[in-house]
C-alpha atoms as a PDB file:
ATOM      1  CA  UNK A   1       7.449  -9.870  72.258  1.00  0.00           C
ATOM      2  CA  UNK A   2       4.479 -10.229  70.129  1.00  0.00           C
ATOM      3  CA  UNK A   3       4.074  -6.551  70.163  1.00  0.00           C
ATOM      4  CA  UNK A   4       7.979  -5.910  68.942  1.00  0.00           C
ATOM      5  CA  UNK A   5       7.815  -8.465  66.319  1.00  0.00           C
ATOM      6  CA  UNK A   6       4.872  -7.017  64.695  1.00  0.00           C
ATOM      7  CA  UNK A   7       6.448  -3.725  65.093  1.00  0.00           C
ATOM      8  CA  UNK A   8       9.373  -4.591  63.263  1.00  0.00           C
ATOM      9  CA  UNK A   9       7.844  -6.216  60.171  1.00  0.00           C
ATOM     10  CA  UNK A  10       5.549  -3.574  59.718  1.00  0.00           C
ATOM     11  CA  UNK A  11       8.713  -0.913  59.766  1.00  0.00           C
ATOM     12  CA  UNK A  12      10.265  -3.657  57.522  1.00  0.00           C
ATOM     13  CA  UNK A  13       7.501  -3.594  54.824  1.00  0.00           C
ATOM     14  CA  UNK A  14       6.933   0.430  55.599  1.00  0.00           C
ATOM     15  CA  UNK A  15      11.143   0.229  54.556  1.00  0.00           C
ATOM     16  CA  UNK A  16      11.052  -2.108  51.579  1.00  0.00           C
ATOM     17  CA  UNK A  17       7.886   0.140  50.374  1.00  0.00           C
ATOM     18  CA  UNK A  18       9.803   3.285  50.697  1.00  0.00           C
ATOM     19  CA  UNK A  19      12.976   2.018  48.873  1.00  0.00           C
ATOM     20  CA  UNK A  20      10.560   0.426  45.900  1.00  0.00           C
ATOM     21  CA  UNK A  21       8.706   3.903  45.578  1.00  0.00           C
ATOM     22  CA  UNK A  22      12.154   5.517  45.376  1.00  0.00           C
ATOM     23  CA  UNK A  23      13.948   3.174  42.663  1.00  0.00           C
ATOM     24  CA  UNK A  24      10.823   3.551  40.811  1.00  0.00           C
ATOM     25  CA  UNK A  25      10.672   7.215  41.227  1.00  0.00           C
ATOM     26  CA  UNK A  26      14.280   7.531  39.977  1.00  0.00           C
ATOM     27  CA  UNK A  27      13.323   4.721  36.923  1.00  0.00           C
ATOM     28  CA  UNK A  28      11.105   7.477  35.984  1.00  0.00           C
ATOM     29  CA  UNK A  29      13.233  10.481  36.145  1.00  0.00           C
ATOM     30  CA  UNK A  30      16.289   8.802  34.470  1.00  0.00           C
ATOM     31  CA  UNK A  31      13.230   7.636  31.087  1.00  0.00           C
ATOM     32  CA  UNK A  32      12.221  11.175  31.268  1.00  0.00           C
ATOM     33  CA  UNK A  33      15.284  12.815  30.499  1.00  0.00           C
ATOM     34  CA  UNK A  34      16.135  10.096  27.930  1.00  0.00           C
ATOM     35  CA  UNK A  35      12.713  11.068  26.544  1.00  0.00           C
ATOM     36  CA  UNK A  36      13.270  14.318  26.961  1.00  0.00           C
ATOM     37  CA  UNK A  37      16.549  13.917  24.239  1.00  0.00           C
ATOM     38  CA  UNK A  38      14.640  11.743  21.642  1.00  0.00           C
ATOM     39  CA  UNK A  39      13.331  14.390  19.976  1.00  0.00           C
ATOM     40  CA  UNK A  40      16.567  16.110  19.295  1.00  0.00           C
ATOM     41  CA  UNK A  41      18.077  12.192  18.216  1.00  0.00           C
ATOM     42  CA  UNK A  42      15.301  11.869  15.758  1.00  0.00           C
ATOM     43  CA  UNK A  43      16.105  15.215  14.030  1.00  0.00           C
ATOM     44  CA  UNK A  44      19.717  14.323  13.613  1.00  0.00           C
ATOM     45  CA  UNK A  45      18.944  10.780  12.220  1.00  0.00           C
ATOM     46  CA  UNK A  46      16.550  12.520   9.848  1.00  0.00           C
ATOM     47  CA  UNK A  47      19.069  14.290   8.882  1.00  0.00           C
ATOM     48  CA  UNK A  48      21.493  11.941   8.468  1.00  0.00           C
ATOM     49  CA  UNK A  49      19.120   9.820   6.544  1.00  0.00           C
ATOM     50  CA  UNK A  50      18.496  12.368   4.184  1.00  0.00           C
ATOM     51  CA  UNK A  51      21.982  13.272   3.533  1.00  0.00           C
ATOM     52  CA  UNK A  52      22.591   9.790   2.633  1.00  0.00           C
ATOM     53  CA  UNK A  53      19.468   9.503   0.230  1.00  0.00           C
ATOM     54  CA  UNK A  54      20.730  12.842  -1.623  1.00  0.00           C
ATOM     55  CA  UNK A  55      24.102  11.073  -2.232  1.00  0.00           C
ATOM     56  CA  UNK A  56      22.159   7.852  -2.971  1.00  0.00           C
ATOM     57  CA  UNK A  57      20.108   9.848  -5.733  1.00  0.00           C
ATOM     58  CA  UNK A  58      23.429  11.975  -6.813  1.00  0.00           C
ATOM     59  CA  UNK A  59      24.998   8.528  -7.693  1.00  0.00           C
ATOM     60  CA  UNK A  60      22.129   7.502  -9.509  1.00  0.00           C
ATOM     61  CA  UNK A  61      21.245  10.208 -11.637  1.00  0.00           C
ATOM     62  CA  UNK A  62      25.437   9.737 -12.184  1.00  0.00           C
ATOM     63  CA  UNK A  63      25.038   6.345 -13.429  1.00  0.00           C
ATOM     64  CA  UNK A  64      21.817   7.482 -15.258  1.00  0.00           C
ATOM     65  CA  UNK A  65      24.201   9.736 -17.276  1.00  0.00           C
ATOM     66  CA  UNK A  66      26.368   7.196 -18.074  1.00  0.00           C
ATOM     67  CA  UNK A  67      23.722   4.551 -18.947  1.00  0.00           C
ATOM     68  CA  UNK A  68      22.706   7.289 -21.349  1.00  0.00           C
ATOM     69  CA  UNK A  69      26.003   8.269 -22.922  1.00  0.00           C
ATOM     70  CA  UNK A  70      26.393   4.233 -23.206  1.00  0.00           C
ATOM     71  CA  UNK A  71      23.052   3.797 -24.730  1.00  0.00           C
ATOM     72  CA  UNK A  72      23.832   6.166 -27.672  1.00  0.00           C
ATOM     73  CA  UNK A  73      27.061   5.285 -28.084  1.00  0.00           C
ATOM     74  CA  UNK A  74      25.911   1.925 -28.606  1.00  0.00           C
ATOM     75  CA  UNK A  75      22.739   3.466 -31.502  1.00  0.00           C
ATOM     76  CA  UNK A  76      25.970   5.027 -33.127  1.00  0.00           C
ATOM     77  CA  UNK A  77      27.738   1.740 -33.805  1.00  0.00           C
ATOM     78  CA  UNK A  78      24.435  -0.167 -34.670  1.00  0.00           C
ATOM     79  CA  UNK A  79      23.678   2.312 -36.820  1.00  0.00           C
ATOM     80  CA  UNK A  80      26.906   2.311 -38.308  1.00  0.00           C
ATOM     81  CA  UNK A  81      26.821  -1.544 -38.464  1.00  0.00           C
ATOM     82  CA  UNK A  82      23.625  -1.427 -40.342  1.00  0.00           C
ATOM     83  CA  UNK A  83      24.867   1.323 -42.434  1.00  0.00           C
ATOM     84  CA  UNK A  84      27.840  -0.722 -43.533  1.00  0.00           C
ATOM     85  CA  UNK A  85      26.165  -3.907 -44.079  1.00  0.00           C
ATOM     86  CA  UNK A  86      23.485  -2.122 -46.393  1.00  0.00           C
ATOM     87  CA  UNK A  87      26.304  -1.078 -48.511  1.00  0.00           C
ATOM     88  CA  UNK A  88      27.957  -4.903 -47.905  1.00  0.00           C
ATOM     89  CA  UNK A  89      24.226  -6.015 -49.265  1.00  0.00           C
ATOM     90  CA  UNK A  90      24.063  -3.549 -51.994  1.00  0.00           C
ATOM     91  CA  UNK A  91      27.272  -4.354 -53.345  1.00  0.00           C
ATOM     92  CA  UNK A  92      26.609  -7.990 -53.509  1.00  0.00           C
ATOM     93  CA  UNK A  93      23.785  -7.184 -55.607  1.00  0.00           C
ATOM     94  CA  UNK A  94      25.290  -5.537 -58.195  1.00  0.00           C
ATOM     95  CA  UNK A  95      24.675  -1.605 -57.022  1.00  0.00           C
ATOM     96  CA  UNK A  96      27.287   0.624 -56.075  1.00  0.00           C
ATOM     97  CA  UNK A  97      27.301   4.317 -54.768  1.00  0.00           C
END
């Protein structure tokens, strides 16, 4: 009986050994093909990344524009302001155009 039990924990470990080899075999194949894919993932984030920049930097430059258009519509009333008050000042000092 000695004999037979041996036997059959050895074919137990020799099973258990087999059946970790195997899971880990498949671990393997099922990382390499989503490995395999990353590549092809990466390129389409990229691009999606830099799709979304170029808007980003279209609605910038946008709002650049308008900062600008803002900016010297805002020198055109100062300058009008400062026109009018020189002429406010000037007249309050006796000089007229």
């Amino acid at each position: 009986m000695n004999d037979l039990t041996q036997l059959l924990v050895n074919l137990t470990i020799l099973i258990a050994t087999v059946w970790g080899a195997v899971r880990a075999g498949l671990n393997i194949y099922k990382h390499f093909h989503l490995l395999k894919d990353l590549p092809d993932e990466i390129d389409a984030d990229l691009g999606e990344i830099h799709r979304q920049l170029n808007a980003v930097w279209g609605k910038l430059d946008h709002l650049t524009e308008l900062t600008d258009a803002r900016l010297d519509r805002m020198e055109r009333q100062l300058n009008y302001l400062a026109g009018t008050i020189r002429i406010n000042l000037e007249n309050l000092e006796g000089r007229h155009d």
